[in-house]
N, C-alpha and C. Protein backbone atom coordinates (compact mmCIF):
# COMPACT_ATOMS: atom_id res chain seq x y z
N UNK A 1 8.29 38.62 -90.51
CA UNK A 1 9.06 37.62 -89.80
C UNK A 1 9.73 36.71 -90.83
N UNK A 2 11.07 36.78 -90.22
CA UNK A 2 11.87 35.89 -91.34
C UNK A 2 12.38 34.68 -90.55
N UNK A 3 12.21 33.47 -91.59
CA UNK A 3 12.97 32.09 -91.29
C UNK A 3 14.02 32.50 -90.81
N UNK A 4 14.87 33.18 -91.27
CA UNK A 4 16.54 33.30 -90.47
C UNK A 4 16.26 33.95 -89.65
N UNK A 5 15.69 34.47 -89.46
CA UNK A 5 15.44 35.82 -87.89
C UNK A 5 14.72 34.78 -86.51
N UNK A 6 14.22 33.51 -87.17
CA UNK A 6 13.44 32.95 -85.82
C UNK A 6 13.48 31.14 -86.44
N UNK A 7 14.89 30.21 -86.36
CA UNK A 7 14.64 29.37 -87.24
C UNK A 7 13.36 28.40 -86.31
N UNK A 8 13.92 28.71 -85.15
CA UNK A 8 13.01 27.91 -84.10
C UNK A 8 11.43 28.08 -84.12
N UNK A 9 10.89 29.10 -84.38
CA UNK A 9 9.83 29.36 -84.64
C UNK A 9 9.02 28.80 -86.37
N UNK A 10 9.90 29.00 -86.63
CA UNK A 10 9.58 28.68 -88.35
C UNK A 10 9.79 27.38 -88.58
N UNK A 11 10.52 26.46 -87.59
CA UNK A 11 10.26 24.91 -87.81
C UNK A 11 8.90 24.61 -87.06
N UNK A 12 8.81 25.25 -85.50
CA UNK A 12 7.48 25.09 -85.12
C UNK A 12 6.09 25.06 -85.84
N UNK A 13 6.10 26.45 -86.55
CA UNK A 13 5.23 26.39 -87.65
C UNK A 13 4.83 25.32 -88.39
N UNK A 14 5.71 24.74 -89.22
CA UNK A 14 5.95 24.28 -90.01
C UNK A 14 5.56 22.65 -89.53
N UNK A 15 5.95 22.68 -88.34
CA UNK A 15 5.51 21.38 -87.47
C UNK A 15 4.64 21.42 -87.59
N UNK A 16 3.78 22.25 -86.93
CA UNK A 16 1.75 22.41 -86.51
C UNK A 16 1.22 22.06 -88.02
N UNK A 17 1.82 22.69 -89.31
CA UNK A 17 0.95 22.55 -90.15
C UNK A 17 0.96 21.48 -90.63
N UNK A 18 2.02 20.76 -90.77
CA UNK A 18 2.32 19.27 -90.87
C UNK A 18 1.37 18.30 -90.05
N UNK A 19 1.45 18.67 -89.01
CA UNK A 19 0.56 17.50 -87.66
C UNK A 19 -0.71 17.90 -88.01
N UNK A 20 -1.45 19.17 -87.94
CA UNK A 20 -2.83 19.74 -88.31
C UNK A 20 -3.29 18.87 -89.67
N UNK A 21 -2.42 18.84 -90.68
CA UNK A 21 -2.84 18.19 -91.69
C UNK A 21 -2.94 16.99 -91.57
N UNK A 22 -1.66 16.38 -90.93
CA UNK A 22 -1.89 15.19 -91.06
C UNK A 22 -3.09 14.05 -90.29
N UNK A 23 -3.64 15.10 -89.03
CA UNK A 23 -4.93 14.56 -88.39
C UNK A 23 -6.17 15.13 -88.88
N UNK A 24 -6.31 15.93 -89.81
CA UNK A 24 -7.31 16.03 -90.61
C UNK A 24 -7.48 15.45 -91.60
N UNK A 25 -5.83 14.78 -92.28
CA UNK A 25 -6.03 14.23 -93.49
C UNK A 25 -6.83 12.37 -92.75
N UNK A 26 -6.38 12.06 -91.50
CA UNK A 26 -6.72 10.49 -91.10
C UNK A 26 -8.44 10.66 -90.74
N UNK A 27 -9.02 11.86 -90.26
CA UNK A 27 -10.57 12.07 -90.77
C UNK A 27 -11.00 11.97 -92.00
N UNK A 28 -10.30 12.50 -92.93
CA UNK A 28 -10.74 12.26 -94.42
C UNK A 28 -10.95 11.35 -94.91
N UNK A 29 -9.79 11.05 -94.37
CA UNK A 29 -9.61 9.50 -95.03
C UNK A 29 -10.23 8.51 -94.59
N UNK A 30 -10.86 8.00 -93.17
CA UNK A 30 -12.00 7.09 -92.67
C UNK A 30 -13.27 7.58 -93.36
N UNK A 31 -13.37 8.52 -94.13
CA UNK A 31 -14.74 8.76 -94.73
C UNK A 31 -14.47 7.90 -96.21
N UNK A 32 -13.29 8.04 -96.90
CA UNK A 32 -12.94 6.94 -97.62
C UNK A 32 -13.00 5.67 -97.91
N UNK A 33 -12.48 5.54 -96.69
CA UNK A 33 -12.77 3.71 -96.39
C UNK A 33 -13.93 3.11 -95.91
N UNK A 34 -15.03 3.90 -95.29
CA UNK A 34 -15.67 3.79 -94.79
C UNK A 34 -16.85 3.89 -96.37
N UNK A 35 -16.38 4.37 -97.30
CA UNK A 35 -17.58 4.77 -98.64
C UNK A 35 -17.94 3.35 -99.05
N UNK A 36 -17.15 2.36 -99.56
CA UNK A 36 -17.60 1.44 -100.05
C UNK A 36 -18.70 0.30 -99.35
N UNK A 37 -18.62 0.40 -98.09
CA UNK A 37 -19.12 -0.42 -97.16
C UNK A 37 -20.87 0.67 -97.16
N UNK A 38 -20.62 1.87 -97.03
CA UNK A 38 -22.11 2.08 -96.67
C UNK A 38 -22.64 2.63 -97.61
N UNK A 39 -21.94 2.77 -98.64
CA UNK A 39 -23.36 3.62 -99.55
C UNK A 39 -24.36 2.35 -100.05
N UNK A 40 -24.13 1.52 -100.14
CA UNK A 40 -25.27 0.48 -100.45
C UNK A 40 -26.15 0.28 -99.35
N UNK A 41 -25.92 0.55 -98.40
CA UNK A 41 -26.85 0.64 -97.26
C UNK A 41 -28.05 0.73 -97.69
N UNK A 42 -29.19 -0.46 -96.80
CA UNK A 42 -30.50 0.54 -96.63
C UNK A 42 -30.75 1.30 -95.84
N UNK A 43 -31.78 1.97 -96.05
CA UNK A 43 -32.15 3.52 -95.34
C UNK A 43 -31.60 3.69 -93.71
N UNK A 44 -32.37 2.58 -93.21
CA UNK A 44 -32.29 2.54 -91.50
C UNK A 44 -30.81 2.05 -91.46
N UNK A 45 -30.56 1.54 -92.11
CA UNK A 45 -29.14 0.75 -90.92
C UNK A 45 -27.89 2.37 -91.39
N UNK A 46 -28.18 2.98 -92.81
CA UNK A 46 -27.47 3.48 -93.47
C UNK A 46 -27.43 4.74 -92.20
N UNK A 47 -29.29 5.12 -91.99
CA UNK A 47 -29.04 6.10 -90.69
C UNK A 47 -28.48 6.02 -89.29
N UNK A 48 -28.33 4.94 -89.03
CA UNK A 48 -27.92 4.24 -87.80
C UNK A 48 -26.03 4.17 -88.01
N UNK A 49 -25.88 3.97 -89.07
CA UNK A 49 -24.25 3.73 -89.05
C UNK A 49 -24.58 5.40 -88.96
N UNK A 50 -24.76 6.53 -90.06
CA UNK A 50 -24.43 7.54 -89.46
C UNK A 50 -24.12 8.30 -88.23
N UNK A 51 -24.87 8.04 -87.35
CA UNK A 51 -24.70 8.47 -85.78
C UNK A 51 -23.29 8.33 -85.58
N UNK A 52 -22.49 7.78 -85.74
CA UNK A 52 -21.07 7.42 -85.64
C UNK A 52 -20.55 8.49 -85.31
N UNK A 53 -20.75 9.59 -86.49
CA UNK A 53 -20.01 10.94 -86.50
C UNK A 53 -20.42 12.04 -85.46
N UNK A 54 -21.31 12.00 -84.90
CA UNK A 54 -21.56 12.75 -83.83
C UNK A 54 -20.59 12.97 -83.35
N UNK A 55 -20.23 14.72 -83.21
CA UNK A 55 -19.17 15.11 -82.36
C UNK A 55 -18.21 15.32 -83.21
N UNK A 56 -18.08 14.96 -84.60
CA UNK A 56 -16.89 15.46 -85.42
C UNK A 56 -16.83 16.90 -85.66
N UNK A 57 -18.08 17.59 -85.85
CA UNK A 57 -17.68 19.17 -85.71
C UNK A 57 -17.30 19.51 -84.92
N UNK A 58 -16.08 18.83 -84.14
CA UNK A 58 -14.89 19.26 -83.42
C UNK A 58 -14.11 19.57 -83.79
N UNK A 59 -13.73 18.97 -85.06
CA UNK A 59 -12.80 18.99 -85.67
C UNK A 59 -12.73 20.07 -86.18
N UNK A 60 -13.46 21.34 -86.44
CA UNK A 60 -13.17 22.45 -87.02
C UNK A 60 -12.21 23.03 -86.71
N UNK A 61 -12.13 23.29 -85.07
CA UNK A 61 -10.99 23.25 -84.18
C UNK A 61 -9.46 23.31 -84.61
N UNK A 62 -9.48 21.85 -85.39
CA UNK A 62 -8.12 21.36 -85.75
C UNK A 62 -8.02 22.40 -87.24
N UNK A 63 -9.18 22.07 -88.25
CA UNK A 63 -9.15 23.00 -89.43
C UNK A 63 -8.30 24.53 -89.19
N UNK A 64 -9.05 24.88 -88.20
CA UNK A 64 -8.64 26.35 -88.27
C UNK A 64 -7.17 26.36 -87.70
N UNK A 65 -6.90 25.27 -87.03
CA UNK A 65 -5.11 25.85 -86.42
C UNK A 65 -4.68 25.07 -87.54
N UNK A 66 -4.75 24.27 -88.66
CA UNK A 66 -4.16 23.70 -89.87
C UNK A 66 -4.31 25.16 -90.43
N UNK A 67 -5.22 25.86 -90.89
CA UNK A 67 -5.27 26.93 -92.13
C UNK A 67 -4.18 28.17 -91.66
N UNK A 68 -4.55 28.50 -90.18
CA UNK A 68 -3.64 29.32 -89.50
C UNK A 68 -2.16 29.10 -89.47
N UNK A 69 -1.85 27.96 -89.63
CA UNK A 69 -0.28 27.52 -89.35
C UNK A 69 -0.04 27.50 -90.82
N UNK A 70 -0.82 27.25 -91.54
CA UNK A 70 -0.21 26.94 -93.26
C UNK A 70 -0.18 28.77 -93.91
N UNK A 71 -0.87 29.65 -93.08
CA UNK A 71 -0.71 31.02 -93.56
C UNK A 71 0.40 31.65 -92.71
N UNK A 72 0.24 31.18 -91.92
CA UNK A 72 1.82 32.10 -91.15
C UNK A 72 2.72 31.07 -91.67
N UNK A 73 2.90 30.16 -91.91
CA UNK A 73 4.55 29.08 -92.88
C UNK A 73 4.30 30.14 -94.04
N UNK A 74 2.90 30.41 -94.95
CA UNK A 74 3.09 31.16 -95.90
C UNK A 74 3.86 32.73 -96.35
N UNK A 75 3.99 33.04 -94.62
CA UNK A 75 4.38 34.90 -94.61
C UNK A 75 5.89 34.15 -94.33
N UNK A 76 6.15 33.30 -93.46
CA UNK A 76 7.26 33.54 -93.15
C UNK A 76 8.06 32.70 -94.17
N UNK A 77 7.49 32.29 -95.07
CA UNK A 77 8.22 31.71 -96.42
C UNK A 77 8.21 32.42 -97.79
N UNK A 78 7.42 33.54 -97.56
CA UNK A 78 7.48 34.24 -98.76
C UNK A 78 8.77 34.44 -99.64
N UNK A 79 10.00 35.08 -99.18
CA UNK A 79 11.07 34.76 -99.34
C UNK A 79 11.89 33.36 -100.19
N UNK A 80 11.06 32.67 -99.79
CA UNK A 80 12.02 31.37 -99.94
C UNK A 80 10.68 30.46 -100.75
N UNK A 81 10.99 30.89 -102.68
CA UNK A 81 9.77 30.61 -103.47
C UNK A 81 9.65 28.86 -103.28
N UNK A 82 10.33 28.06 -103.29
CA UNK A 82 10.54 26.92 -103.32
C UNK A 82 9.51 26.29 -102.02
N UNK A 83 9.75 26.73 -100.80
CA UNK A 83 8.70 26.67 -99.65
C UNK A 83 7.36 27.04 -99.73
N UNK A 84 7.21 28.64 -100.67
CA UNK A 84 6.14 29.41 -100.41
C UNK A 84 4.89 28.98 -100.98
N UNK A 85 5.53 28.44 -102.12
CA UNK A 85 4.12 28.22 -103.33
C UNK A 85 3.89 27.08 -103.16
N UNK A 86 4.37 25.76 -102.56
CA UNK A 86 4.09 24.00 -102.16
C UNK A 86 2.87 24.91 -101.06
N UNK A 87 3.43 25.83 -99.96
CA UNK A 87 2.49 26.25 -98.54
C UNK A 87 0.79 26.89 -99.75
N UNK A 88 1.27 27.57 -100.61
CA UNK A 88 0.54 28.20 -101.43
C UNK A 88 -0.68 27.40 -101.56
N UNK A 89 0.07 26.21 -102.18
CA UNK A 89 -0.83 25.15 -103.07
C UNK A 89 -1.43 24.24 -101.87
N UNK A 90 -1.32 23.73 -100.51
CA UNK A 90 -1.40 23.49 -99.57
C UNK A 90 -3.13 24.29 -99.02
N UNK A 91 -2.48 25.91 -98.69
CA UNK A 91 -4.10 26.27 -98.52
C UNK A 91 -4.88 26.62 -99.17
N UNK A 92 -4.89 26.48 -100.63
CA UNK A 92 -5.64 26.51 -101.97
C UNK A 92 -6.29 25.03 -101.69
N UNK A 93 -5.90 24.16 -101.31
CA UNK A 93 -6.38 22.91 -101.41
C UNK A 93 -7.47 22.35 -100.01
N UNK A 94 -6.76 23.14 -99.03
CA UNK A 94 -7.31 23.18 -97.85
C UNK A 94 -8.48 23.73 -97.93
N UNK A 95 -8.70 24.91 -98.42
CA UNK A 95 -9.80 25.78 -98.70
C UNK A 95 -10.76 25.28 -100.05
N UNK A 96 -10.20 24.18 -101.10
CA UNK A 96 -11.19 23.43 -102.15
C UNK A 96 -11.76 22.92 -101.07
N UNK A 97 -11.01 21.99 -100.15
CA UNK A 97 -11.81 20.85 -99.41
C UNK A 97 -12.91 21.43 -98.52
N UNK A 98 -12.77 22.74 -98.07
CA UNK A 98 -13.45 23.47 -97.40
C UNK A 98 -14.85 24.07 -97.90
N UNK A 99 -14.70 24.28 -98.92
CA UNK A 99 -15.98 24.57 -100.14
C UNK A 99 -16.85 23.52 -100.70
N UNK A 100 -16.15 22.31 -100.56
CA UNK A 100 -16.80 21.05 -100.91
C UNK A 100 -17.57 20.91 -99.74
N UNK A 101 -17.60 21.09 -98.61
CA UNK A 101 -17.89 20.52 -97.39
C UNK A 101 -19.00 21.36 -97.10
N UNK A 102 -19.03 22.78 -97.24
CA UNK A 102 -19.97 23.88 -97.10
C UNK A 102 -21.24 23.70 -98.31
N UNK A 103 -20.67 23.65 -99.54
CA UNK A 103 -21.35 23.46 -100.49
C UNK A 103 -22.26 22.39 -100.81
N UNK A 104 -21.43 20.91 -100.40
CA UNK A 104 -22.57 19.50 -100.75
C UNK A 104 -22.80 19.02 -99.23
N UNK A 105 -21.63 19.06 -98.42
CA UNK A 105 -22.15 17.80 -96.88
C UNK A 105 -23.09 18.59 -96.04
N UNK A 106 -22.22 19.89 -95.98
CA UNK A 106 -23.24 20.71 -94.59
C UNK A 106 -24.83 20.59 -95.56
N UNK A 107 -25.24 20.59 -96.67
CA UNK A 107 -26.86 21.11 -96.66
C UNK A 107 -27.10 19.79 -96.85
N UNK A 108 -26.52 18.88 -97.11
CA UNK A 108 -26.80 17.59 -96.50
C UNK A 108 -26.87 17.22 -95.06
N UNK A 109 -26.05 17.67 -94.08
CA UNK A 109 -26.64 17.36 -92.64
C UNK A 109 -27.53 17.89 -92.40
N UNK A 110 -27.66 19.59 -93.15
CA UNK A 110 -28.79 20.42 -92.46
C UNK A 110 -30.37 19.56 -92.92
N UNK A 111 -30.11 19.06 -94.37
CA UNK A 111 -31.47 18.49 -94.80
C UNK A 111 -31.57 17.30 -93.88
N UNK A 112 -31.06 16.51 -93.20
CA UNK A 112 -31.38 15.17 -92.78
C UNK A 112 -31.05 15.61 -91.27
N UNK A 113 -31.49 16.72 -90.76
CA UNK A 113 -30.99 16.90 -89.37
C UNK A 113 -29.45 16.23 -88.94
N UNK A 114 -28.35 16.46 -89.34
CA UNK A 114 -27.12 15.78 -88.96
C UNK A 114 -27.76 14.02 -89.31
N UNK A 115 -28.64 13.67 -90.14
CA UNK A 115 -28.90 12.11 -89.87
C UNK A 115 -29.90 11.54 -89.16
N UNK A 116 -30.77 12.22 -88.52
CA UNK A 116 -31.70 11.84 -87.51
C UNK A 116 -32.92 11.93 -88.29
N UNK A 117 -33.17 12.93 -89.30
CA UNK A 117 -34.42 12.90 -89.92
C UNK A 117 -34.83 12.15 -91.41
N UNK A 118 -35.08 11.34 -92.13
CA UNK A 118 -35.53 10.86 -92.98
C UNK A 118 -36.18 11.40 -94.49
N UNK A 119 -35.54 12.29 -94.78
CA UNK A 119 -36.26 12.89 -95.85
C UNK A 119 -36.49 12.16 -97.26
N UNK A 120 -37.78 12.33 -97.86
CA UNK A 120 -37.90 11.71 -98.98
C UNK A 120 -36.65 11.06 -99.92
N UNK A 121 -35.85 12.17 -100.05
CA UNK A 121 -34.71 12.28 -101.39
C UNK A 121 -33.69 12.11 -100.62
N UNK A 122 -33.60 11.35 -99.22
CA UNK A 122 -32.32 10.92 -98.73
C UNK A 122 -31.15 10.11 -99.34
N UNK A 123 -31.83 9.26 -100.30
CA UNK A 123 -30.64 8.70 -101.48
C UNK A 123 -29.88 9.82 -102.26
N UNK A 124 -30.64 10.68 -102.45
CA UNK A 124 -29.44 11.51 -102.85
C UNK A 124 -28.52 12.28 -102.03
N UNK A 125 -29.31 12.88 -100.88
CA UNK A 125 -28.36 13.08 -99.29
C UNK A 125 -27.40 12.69 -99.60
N UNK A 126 -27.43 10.85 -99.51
CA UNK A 126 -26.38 10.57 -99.15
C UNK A 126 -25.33 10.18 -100.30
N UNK A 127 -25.67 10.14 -101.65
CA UNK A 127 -24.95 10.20 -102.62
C UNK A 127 -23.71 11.90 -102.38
N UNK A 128 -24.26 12.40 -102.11
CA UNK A 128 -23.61 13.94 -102.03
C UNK A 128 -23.08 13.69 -100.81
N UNK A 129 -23.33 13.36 -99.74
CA UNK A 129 -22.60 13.61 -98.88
C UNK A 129 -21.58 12.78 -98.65
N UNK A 130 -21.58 11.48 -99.41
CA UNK A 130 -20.52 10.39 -99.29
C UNK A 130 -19.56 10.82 -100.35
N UNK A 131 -20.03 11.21 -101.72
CA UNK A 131 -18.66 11.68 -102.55
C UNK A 131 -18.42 13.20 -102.22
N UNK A 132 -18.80 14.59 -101.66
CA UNK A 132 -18.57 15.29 -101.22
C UNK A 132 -17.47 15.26 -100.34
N UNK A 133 -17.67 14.14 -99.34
CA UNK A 133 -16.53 14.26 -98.45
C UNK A 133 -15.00 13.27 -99.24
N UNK A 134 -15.09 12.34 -100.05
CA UNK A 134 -14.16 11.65 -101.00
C UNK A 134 -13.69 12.83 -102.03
N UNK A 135 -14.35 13.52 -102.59
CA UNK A 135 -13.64 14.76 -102.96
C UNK A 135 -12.89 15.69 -101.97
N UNK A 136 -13.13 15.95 -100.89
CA UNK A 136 -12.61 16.33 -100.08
C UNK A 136 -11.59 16.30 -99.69
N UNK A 137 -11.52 14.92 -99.20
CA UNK A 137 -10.11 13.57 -98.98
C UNK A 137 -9.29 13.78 -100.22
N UNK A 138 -9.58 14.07 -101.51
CA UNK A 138 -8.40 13.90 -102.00
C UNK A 138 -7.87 15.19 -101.91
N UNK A 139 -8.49 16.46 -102.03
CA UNK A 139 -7.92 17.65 -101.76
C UNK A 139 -7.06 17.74 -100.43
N UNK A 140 -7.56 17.29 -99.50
CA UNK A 140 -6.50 16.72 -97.59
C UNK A 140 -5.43 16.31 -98.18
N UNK A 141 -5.23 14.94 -99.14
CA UNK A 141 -4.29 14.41 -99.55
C UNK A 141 -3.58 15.26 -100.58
N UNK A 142 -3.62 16.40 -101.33
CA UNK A 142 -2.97 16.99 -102.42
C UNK A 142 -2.47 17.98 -101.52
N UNK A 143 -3.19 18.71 -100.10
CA UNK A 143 -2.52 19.20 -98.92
C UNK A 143 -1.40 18.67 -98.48
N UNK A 144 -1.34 17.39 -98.20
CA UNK A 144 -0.51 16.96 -97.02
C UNK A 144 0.98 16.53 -98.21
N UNK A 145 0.58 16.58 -99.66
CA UNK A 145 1.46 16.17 -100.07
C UNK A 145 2.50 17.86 -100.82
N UNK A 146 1.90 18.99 -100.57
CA UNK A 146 2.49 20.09 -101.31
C UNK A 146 2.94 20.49 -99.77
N UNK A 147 2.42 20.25 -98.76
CA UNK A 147 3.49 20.75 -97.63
C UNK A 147 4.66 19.75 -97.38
N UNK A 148 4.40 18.37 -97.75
CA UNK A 148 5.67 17.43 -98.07
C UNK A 148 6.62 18.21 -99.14
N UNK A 149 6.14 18.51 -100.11
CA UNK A 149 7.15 19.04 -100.99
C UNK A 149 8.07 20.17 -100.22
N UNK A 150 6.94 21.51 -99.56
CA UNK A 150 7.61 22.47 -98.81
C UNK A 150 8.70 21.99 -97.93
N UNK A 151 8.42 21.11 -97.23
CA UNK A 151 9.11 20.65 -95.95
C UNK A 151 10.71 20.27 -96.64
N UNK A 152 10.43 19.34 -97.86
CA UNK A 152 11.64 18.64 -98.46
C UNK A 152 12.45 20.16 -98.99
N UNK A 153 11.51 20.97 -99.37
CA UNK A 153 12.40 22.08 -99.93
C UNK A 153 13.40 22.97 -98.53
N UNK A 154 12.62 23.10 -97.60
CA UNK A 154 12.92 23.66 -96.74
C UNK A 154 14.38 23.00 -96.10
N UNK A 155 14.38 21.71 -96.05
CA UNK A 155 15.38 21.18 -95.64
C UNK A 155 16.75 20.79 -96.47
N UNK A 156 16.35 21.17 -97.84
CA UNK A 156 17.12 20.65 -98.21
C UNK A 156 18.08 22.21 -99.04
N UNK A 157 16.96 23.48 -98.77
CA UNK A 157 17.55 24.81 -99.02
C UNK A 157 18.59 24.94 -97.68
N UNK A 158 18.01 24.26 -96.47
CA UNK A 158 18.86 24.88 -95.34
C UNK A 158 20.09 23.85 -95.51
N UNK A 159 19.94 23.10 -95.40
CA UNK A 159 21.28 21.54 -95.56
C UNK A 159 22.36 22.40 -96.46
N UNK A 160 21.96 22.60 -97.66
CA UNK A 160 22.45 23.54 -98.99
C UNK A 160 23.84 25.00 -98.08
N UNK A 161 22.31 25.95 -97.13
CA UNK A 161 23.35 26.76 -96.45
C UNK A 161 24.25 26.58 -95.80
N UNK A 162 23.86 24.91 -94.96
CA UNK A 162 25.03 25.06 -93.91
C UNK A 162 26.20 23.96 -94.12
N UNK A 163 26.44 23.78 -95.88
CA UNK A 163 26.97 22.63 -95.92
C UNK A 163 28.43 23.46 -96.40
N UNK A 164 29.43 23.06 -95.55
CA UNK A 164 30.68 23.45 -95.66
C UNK A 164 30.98 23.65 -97.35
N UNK A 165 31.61 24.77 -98.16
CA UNK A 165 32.03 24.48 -99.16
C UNK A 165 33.38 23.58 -99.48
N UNK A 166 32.93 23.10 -100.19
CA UNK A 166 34.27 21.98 -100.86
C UNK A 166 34.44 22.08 -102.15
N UNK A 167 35.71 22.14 -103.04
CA UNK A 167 36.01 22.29 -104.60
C UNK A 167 35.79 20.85 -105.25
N UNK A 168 35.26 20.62 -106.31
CA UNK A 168 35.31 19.76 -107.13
C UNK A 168 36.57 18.44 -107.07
N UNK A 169 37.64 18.80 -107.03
CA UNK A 169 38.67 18.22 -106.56
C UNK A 169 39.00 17.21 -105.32
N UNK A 170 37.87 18.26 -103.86
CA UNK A 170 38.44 17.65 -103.88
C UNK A 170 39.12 18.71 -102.13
């Protein structure tokens, strides 16, 4: 499938992966703002603010139609290197943040029951699971900013095609 064969479809795309990111990147990012305020926490109140998140593994939901929309922008931009490799660098980054999350937060919820259970070495829990997800966030943010690049390329390759030629002169 080619951009010129379906432009309507290939801006759609291009939409979803944009919006997908950009409401995954405003989850990321409340784990951000939210770091300085609780990692000093003590234990109980620290477990008690946790509960908050209950229900965010909803959000996977959104993950997977972000990764899905950033691989089909990727086929249907192959063609057009300037688009392809910003989409490239986009789910390379999507997928760091994704490994961070599997690797340090999930065996952190699994060790503290999602937060409900108390384990000895919970200071470190939550050391890992608070910069786990801030590493994360910045990978969302190095996402949302290489499909900015795509997008600028995209528009400004098509502007390029459909801009009447004119001579120097004039």
């Amino acid at each position: 499938m080619s951009y010129r064969r379906f432009p309507i479809v290939y801006d759609v795309v291009f939409f979803i992966a944009l919006l997908a990111t950009a409401l995954a990147l405003g989850a990321a990012l409340a784990h951000v703002l939210e770091l300085p305020n609780k990692i000093g926490l003590p234990r109980d109140e620290y477990f008690i603010v946790q509960q908050v998140y209950r229900g965010w593994d909803r959000l996977a939901f959104l993950l997977l139609v972000e990764l899905a929309a950033m691989i089909a922008l990727a086929v249907m931009s192959r063609r057009r290197p300037r688009v392809f490799w910003p989409v490239v660098g986009a789910i390379f980054c999507l997928l760091s943040a994704q490994l961070l999350f599997w690797l340090f937060t999930f065996p952190a919820n699994v060790a503290t029951e999602n937060w409900t259970r108390m384990p000895n070495d919970w200071g470190r829990l939550r050391t890992q699971w608070e910069y786990s997800h801030l590493a994360g966030a910045i990978f969302q943010v190095l996402a949302m900013a290489a499909l900015i690049v795509a997008a600028l390329a995209h528009a400004r390759t098509g502007a390029v095609a459909r801009a009447p030629y004119s001579s120097p002169g004039g």
